[in-house]
Structure formats: structure tokens, C-alpha cells
N, C-alpha and C. Protein backbone atom coordinates (compact mmCIF):
# COMPACT_ATOMS: atom_id res chain seq x y z
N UNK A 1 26.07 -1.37 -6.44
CA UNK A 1 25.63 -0.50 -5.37
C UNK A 1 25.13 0.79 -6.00
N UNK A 2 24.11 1.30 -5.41
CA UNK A 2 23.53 2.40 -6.20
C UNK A 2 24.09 3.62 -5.42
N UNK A 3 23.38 4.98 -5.84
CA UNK A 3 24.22 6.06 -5.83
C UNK A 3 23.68 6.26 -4.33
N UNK A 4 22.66 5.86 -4.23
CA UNK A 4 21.58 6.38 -2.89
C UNK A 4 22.19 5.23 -1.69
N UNK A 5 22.57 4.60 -2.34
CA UNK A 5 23.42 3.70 -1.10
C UNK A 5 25.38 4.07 -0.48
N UNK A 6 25.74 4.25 -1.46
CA UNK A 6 27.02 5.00 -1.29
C UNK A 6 26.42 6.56 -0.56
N UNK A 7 25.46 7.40 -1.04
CA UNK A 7 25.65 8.16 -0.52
C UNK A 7 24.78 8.19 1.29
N UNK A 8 23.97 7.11 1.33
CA UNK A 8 23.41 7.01 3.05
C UNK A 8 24.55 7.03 3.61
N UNK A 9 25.33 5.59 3.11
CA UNK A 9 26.58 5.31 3.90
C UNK A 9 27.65 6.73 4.16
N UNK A 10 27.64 7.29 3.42
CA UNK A 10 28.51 7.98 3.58
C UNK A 10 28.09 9.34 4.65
N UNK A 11 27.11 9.48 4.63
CA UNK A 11 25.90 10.87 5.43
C UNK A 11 25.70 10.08 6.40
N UNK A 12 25.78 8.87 6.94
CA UNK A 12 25.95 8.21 8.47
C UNK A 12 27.24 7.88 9.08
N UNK A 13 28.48 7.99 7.93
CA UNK A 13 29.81 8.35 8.61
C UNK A 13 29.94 9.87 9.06
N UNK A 14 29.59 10.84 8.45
CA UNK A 14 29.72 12.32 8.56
C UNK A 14 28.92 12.72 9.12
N UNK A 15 27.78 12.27 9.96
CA UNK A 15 26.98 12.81 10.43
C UNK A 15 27.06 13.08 12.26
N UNK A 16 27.05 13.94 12.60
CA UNK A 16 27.98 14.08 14.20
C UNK A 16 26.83 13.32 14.95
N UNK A 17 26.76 12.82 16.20
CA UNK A 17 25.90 12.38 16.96
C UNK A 17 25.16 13.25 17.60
N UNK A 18 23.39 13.35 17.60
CA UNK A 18 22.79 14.25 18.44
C UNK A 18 23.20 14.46 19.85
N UNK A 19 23.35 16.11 20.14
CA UNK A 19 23.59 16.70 21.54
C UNK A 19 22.71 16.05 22.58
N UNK A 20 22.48 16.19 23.34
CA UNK A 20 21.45 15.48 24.10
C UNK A 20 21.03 16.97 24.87
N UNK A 21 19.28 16.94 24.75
CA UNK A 21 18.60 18.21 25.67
C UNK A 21 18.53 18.43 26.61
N UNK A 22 18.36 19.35 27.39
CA UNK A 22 17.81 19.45 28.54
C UNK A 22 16.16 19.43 28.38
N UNK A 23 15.26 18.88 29.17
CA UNK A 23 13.51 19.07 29.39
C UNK A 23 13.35 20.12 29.57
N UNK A 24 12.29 20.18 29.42
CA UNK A 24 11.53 21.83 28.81
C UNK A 24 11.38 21.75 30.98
N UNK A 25 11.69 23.33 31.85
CA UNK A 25 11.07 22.93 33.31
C UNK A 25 9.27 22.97 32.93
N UNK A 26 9.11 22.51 34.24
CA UNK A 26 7.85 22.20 34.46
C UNK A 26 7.56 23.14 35.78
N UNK A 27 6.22 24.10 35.48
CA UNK A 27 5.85 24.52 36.66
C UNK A 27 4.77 24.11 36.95
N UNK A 28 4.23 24.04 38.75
CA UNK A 28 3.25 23.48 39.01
C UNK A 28 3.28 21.80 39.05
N UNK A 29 2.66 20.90 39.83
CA UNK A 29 2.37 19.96 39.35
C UNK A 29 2.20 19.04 38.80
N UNK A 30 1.30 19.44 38.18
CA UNK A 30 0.46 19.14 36.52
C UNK A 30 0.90 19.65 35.62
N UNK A 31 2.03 20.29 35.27
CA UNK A 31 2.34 21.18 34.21
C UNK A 31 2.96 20.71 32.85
N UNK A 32 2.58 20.95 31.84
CA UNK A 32 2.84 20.30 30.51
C UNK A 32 4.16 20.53 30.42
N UNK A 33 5.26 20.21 29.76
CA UNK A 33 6.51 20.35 29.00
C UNK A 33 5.95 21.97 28.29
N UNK A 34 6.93 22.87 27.91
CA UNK A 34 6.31 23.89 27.00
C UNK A 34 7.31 23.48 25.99
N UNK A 35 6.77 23.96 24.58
CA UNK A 35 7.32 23.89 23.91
C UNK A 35 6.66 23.06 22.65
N UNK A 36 7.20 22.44 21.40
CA UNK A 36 6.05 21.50 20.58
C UNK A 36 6.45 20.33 21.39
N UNK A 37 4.76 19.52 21.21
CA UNK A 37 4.94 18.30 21.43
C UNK A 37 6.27 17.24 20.87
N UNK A 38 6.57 16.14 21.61
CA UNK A 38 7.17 15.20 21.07
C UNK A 38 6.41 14.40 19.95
N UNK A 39 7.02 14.17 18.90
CA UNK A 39 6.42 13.81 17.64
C UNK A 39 5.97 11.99 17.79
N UNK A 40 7.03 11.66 18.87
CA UNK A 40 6.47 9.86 20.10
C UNK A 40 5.36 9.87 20.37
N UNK A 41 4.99 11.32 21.15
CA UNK A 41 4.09 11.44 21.97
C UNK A 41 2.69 11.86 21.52
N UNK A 42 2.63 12.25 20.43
CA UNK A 42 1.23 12.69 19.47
C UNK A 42 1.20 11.04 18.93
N UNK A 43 -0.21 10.98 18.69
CA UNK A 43 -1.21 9.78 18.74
C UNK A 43 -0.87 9.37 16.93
N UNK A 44 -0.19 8.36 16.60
CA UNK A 44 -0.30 8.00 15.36
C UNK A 44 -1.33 7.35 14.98
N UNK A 45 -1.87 7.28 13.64
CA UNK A 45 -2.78 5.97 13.09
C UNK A 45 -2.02 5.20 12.34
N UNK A 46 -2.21 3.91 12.76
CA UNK A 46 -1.89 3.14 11.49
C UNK A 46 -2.70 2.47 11.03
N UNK A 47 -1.87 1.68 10.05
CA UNK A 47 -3.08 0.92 8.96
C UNK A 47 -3.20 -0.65 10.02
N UNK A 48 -4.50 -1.22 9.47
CA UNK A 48 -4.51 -2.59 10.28
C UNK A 48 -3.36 -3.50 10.04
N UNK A 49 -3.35 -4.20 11.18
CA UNK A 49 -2.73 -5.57 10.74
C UNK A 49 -2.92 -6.11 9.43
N UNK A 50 -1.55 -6.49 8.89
CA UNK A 50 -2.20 -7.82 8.02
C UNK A 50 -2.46 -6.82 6.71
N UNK A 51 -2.24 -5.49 6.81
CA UNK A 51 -2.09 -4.68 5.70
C UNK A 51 -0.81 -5.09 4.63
N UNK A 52 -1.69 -5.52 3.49
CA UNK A 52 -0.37 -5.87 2.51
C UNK A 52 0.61 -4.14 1.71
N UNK A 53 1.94 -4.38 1.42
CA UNK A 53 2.40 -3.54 0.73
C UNK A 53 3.77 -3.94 0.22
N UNK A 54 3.68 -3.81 -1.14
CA UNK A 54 4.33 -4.19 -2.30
C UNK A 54 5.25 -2.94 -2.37
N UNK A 55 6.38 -3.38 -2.08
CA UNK A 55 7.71 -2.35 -2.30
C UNK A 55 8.66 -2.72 -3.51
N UNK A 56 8.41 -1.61 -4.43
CA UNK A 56 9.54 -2.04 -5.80
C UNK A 56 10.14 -0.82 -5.69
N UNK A 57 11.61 -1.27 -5.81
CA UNK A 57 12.91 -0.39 -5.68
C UNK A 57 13.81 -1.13 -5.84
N UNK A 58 14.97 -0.83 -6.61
CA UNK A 58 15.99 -1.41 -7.02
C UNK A 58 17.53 -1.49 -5.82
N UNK A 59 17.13 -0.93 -5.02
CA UNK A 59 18.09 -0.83 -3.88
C UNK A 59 17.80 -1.18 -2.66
N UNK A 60 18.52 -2.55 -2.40
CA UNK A 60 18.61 -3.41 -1.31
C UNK A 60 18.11 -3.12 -0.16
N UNK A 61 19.15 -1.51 -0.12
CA UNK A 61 19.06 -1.06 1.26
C UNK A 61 17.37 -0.36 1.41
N UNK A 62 17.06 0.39 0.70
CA UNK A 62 15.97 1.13 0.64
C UNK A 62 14.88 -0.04 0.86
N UNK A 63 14.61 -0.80 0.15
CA UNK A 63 13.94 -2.47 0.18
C UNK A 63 13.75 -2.50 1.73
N UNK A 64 14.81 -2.75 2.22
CA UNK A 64 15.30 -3.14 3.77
C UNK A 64 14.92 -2.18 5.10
N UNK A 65 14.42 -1.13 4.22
CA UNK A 65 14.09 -0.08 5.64
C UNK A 65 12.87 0.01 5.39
N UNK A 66 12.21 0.46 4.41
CA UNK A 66 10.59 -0.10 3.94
C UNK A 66 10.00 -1.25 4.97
N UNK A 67 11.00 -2.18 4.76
CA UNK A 67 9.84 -3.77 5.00
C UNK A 67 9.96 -3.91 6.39
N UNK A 68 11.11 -3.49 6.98
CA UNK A 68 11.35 -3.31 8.69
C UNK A 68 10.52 -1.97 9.27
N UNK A 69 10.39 -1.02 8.63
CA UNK A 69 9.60 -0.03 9.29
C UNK A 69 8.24 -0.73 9.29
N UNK A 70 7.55 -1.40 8.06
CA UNK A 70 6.52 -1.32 7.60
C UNK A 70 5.80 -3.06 8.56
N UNK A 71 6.85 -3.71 8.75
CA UNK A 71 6.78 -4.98 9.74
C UNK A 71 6.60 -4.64 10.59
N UNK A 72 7.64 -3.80 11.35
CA UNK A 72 7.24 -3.80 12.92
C UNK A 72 5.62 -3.33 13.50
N UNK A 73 5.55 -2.94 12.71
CA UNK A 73 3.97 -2.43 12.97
C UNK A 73 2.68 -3.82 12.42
N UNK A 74 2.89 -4.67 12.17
CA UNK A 74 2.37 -5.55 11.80
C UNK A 74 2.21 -5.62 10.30
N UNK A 75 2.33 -4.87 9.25
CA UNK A 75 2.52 -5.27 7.93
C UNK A 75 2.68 -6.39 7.26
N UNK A 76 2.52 -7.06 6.24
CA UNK A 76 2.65 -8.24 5.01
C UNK A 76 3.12 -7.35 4.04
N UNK A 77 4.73 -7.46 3.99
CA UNK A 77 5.13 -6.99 2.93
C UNK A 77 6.04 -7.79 1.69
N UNK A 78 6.17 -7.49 0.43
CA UNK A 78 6.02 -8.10 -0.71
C UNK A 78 7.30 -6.93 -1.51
N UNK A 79 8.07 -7.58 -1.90
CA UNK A 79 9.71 -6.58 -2.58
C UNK A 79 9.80 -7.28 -4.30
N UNK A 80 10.37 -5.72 -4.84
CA UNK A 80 10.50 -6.77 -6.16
C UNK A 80 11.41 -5.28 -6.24
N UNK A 81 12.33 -6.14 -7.25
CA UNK A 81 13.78 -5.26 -7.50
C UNK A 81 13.55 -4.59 -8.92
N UNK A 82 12.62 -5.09 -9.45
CA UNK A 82 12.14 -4.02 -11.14
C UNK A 82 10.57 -4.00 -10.98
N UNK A 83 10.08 -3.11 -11.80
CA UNK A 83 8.26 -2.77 -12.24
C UNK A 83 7.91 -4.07 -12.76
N UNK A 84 9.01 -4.90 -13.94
CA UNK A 84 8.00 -5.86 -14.18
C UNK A 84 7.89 -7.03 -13.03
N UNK A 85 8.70 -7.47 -12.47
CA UNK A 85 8.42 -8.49 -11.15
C UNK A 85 7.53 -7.75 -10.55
N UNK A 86 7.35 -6.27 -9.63
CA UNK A 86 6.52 -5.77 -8.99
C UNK A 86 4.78 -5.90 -9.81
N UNK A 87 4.92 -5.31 -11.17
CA UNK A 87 3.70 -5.91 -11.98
C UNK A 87 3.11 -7.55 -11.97
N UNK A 88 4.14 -8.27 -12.00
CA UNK A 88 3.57 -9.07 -11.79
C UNK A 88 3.39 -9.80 -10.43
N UNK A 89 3.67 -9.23 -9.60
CA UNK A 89 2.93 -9.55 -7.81
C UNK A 89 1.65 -8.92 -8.14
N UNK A 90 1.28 -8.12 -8.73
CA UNK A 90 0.14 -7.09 -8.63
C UNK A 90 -0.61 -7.81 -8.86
N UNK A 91 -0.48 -8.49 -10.46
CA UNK A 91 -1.36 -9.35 -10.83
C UNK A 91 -1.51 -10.46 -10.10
N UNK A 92 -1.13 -11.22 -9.42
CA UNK A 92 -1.09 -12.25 -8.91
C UNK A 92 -1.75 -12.32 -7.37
N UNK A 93 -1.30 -11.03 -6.86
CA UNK A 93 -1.87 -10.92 -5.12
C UNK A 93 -1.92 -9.23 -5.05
N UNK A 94 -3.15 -8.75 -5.85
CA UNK A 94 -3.40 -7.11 -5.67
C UNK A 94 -2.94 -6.81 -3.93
N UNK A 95 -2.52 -5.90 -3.31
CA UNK A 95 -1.20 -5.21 -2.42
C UNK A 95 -2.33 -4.33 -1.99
N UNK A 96 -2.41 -3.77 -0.57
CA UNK A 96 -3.47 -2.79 -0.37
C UNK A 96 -2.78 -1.64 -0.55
N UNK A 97 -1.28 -1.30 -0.96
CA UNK A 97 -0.69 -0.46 -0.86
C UNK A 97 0.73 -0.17 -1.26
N UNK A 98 1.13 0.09 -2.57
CA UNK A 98 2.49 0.52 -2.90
C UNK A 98 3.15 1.40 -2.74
N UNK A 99 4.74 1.02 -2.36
CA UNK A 99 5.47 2.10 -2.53
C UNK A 99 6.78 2.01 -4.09
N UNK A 100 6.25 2.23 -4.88
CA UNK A 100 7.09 2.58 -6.28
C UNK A 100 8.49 2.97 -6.49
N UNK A 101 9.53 3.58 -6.77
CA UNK A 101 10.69 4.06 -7.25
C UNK A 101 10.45 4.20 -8.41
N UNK A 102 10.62 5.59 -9.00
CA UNK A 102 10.87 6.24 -10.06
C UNK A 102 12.20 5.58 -11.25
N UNK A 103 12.80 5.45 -10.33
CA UNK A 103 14.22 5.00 -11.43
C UNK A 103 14.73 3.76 -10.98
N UNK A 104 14.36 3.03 -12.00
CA UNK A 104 14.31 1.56 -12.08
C UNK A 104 14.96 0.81 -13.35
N UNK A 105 15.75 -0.24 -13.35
CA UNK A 105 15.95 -0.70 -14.17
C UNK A 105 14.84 -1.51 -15.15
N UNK A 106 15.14 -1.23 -16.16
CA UNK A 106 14.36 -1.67 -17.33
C UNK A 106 13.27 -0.55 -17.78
N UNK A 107 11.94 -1.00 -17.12
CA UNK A 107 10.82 -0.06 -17.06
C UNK A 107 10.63 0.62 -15.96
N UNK A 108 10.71 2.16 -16.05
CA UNK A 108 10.81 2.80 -14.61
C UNK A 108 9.33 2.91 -14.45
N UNK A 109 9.56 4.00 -13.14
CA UNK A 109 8.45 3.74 -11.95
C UNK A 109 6.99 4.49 -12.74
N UNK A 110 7.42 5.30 -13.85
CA UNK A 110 6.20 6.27 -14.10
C UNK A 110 5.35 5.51 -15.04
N UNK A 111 6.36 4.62 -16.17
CA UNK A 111 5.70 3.69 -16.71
C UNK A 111 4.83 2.93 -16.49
N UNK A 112 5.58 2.15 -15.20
CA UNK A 112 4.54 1.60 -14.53
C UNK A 112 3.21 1.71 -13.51
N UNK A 113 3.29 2.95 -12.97
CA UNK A 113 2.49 3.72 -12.54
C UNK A 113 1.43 3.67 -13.60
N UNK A 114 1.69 4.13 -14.99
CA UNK A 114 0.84 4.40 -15.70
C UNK A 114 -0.17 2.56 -16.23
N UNK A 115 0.65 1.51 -15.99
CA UNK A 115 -0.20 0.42 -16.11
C UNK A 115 -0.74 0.03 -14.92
N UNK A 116 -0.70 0.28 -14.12
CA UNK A 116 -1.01 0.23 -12.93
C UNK A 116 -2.82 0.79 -13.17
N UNK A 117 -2.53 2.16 -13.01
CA UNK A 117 -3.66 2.94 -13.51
C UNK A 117 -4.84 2.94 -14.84
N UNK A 118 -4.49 1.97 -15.22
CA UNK A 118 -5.01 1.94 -16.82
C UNK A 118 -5.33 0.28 -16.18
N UNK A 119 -5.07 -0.52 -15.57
CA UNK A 119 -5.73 -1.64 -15.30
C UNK A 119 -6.90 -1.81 -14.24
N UNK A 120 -8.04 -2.14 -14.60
CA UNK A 120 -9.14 -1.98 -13.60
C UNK A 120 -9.13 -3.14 -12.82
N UNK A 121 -8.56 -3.78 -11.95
CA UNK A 121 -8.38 -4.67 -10.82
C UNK A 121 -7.56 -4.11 -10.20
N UNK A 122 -6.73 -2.99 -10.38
CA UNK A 122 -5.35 -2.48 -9.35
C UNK A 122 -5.23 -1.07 -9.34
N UNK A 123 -6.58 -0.58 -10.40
CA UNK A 123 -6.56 1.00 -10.27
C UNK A 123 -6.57 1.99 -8.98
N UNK A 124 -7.66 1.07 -8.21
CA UNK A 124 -8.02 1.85 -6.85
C UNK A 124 -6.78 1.49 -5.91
N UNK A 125 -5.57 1.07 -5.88
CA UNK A 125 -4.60 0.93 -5.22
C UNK A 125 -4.01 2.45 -4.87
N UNK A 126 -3.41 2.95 -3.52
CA UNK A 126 -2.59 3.74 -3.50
C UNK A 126 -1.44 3.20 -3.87
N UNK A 127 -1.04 4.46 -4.56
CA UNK A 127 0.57 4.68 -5.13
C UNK A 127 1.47 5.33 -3.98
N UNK A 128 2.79 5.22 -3.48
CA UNK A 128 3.48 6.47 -2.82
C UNK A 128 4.58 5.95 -3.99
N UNK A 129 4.82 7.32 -4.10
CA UNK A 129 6.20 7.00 -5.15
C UNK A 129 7.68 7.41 -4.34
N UNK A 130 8.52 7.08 -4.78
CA UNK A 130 9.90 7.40 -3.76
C UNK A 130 11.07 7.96 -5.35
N UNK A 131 12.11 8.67 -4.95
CA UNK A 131 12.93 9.05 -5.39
C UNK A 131 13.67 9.66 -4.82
N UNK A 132 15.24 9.55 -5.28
CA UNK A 132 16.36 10.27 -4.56
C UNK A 132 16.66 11.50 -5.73
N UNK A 133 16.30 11.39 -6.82
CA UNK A 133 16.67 12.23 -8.63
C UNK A 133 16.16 13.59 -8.20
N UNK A 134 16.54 14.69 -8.24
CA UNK A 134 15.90 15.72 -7.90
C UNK A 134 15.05 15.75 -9.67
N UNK A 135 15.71 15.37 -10.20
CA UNK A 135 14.69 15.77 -11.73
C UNK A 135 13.77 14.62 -12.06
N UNK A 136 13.47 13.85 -11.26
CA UNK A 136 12.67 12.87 -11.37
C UNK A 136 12.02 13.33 -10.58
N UNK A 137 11.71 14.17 -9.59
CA UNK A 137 10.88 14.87 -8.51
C UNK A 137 10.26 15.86 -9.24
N UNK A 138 10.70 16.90 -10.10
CA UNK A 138 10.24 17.67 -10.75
C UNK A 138 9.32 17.16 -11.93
N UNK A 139 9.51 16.14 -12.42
CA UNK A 139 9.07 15.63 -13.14
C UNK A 139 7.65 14.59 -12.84
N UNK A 140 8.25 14.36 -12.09
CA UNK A 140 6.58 13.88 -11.25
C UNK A 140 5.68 14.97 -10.88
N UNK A 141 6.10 16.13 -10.45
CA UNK A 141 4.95 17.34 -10.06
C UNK A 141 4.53 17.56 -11.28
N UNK A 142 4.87 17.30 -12.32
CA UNK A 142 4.88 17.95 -13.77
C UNK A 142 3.78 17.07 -14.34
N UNK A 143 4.38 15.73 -14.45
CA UNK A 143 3.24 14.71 -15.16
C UNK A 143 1.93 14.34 -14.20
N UNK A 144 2.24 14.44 -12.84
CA UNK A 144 1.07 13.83 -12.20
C UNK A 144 -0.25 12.81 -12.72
N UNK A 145 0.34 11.68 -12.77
CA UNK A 145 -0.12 10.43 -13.49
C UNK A 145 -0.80 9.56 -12.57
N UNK A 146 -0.70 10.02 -11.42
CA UNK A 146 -2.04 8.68 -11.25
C UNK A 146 -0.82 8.86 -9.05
N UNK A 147 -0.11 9.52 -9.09
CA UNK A 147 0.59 8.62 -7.64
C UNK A 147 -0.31 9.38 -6.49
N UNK A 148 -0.26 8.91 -5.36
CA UNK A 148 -1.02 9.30 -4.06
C UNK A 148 -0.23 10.28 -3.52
N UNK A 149 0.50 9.77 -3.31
CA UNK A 149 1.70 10.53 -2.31
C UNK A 149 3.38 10.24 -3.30
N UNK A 150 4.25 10.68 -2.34
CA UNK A 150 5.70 11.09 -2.80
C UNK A 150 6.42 11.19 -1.73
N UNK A 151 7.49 10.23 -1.63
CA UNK A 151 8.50 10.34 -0.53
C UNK A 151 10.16 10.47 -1.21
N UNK A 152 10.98 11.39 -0.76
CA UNK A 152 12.18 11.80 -1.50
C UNK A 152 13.22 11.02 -0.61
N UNK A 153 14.04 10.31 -1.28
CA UNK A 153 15.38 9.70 -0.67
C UNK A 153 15.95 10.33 -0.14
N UNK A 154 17.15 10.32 0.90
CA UNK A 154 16.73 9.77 2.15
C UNK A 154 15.11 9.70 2.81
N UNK A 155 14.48 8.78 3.06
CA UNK A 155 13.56 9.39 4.39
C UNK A 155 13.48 8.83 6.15
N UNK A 156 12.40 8.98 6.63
CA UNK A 156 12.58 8.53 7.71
C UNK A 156 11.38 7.80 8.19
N UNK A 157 11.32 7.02 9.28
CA UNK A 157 10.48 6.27 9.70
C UNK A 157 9.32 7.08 9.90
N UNK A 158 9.24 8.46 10.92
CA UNK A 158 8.62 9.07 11.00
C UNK A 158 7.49 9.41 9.33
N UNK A 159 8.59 9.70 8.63
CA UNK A 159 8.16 9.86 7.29
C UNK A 159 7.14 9.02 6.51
N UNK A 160 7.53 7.84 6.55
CA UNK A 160 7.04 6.50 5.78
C UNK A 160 5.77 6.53 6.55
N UNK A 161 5.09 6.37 8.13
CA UNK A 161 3.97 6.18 8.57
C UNK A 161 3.04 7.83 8.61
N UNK A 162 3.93 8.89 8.34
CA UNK A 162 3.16 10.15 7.90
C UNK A 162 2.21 9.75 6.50
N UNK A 163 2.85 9.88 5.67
CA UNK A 163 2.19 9.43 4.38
C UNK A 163 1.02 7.99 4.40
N UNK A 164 1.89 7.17 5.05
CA UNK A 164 0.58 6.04 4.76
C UNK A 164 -0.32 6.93 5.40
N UNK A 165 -0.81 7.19 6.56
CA UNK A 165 -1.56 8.17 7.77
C UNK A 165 -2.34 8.97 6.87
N UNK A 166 -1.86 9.51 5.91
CA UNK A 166 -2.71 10.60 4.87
C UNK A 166 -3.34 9.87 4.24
N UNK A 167 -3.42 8.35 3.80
CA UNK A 167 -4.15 7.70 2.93
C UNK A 167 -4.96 6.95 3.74
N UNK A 168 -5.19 6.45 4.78
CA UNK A 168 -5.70 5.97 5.61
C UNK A 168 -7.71 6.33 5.59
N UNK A 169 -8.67 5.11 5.24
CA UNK A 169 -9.90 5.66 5.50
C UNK A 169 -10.27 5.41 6.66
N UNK A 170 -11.44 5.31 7.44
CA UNK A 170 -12.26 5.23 8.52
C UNK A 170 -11.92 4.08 9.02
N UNK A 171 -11.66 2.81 8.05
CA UNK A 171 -11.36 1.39 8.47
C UNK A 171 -9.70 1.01 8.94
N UNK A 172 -8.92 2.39 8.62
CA UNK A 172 -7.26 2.03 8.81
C UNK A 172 -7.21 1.42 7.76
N UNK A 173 -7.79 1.34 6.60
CA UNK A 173 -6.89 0.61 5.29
C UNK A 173 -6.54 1.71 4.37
N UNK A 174 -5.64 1.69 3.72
CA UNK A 174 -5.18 2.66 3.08
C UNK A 174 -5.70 2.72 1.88
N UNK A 175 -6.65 3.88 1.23
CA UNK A 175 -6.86 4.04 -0.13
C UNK A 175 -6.73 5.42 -0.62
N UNK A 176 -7.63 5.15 -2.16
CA UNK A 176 -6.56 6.55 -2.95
C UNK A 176 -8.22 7.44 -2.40
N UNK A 177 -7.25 8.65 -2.22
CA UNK A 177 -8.54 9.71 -2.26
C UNK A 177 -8.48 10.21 -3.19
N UNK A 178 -8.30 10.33 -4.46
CA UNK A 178 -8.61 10.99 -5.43
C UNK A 178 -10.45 10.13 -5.79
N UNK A 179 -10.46 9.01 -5.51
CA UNK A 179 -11.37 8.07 -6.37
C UNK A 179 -12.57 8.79 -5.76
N UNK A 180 -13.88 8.90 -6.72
CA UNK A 180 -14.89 9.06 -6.17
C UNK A 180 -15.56 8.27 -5.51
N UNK A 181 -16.89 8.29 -4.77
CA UNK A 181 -17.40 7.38 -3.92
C UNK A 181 -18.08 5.99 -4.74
N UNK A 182 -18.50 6.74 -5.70
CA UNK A 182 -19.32 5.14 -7.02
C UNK A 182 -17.78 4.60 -7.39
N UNK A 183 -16.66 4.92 -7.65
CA UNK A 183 -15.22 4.36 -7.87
C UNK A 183 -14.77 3.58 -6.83
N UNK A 184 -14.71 4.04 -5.76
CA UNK A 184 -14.55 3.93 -4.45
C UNK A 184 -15.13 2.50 -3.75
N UNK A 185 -16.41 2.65 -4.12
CA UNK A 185 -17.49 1.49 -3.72
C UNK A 185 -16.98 0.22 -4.87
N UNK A 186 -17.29 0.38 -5.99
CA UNK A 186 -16.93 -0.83 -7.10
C UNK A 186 -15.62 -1.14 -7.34
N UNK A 187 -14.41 -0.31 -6.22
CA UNK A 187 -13.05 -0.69 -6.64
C UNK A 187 -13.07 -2.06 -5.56
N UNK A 188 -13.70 -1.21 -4.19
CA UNK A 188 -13.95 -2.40 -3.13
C UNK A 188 -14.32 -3.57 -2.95
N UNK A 189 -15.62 -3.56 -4.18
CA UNK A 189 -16.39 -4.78 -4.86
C UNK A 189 -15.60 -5.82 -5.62
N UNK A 190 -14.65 -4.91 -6.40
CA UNK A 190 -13.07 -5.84 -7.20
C UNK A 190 -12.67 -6.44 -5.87
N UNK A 191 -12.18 -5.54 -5.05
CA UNK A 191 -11.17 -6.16 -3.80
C UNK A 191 -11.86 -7.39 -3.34
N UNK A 192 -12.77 -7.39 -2.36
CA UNK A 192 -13.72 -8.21 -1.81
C UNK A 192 -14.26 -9.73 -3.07
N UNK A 193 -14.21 -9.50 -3.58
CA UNK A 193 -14.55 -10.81 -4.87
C UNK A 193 -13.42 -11.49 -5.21
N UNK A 194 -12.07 -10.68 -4.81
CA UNK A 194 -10.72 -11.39 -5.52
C UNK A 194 -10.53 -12.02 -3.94
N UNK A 195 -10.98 -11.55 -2.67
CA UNK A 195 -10.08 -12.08 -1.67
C UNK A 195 -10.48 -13.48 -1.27
């Protein structure tokens, strides 16, 4: 059991149950709630159906909230418990979209990040990387090697479809914006020829 699992469990025993609100009144009519919107109630994007994403993380539980957040919404998702099993899904069925872990048994997440990036069939893939390490967080702002995004252990559902949402192009498929548009176009040309 990892450290990030002893410690959820333990921050969902200690954690008191939300108060319950009162509604914002309403005057008039027609009158809006005041106050910020409900975060339900603002318009999400997601990625299409049938969007693949390859989750490598060494912890069950983390695995398990990924592929259920990332399902219910219609997702094809793909788990591997080290970089090299996750490397080799890559090779085998390129993923429109990873989410990584930094600290991994064997070869960790930056390593592999870095073959990831250095291979031209899986370059144009978004990366989100995940970590619970506060010095593995620092250390990623530091090296900045190739990842899209960054999500810190614990997170939340809300969380997980924020980030894809930032990578999201015109079509709802998720890609990297760093890539330029001639990158961009011939990464697509890889995609489309392998499918």
C-alpha cells in the first residue's frame, strides 16, 4: 500500500461531513442566485467519445479514480502499474492522452516522459503528470521536459476534467499546445496513418 493511499484513507476518516447551505434569496422572478456560479452549473467541455487515455501510476487506488472519472464520461481507458508496461501500450496502441506519475517503480515518470518525447510516433501526445512528492513537484517546475499539464495528489473530479479542458482543440480531442502548427499537422498525419 502506498503512502498516498494510507494517507486518502485516513483524510476520509478525519474529514467532518459538509454543513449543508442555505440558497443564495432570489429577488424578483427571474432573479439569478447571487453569488459565484455553481461550478455543476457552468458549461464543461469534454473530450469526444471514444477518447483513449493511458493511465500509469503505481497505486491501485489512484488507477481507480482516473478510469471511473475518465469512463463515465465516455472514455477508453488503458492502466499500467510501471513506465515500462505504460511504454509499451504506447507502442503498441498510441493513447490520445496520458496521465503519468512521477514516482514509479523501476523507471520513474520523468524518465519516461523524456522517451516519450524523444520518440516521433508519440511525441505529439499530451502528457498530464500527477504527484503526491512535494519535491517531485518542485522538480518538475524545474526540469520542464516535455509535460502538458500537472495534477498534485489528492485531486478531484472537478480537477481531472479542468486540465483535460485546457488541452482540448476545436475537435474535443486533446492535444499538446506547445507543438507548432507544421508539428501539429504531421503529428496528425502519424495519428491518422497508424489508425
Amino acid at each position: 500500500m502506498s503512502i498516498f493511499d494510507r494517507l486518502w484513507g485516513s483524510a476520509r476518516k478525519k474529514t467532518p461531513p459538509p454543513r449543508p447551505t442555505a440558497p443564495a434569496p432570489l429577488t424578483g422572478p427571474s432573479a439569478e442566485p447571487t453569488g459565484s456560479v455553481e461550478r455543476r452549473q457552468s458549461p464543461r467541455k469534454n473530450a469526444r467519445k471514444g477518447t483513449r487515455a493511458l493511465i500509469i501510476d503505481d497505486s491501485p487506488t489512484v488507477v481507480a479514480v482516473l478510469r471511473k472519472a475518465l469512463r463515465s464520461v465516455g472514455y477508453e481507458t488503458r492502466e499500467a502499474l510501471d513506465a515500462e508496461h505504460g511504454l509499451a501500450l504506447i507502442d503498441q496502441n498510441p493513447p490520445d492522452l496520458i496521465f503519468l506519475d512521477i514516482v514509479l517503480p523501476g523507471m520513474n515518470g520523468f524518465h519516461a516522459l523524456r522517451l516519450i518525447r524523444k520518440n516521433p510516433a508519440c511525441q505529439h501526445i499530451p502528457v498530464i503528470m500527477i504527484s503526491g512528492n512535494e519535491h517531485a513537484i518542485e522538480q518538475f517546475y524545474v526540469n520542464r521536459i516535455g509535460a502538458d499539464d500537472f495534477m498534485k495528489k489528492p485531486f478531484s473530479r472537478f480537477e481531472i476534467f479542468a486540465r483535460v479542458e485546457n488541452l482540448l482543440d476545436d475537435g474535443l480531442m486533446p492535444r499538446r499546445k506547445s507543438l507548432s502548427a507544421p508539428a501539429q499537422a504531421s503529428a496528425e498525419v502519424r495519428q491518422g496513418a497508424s489508425s
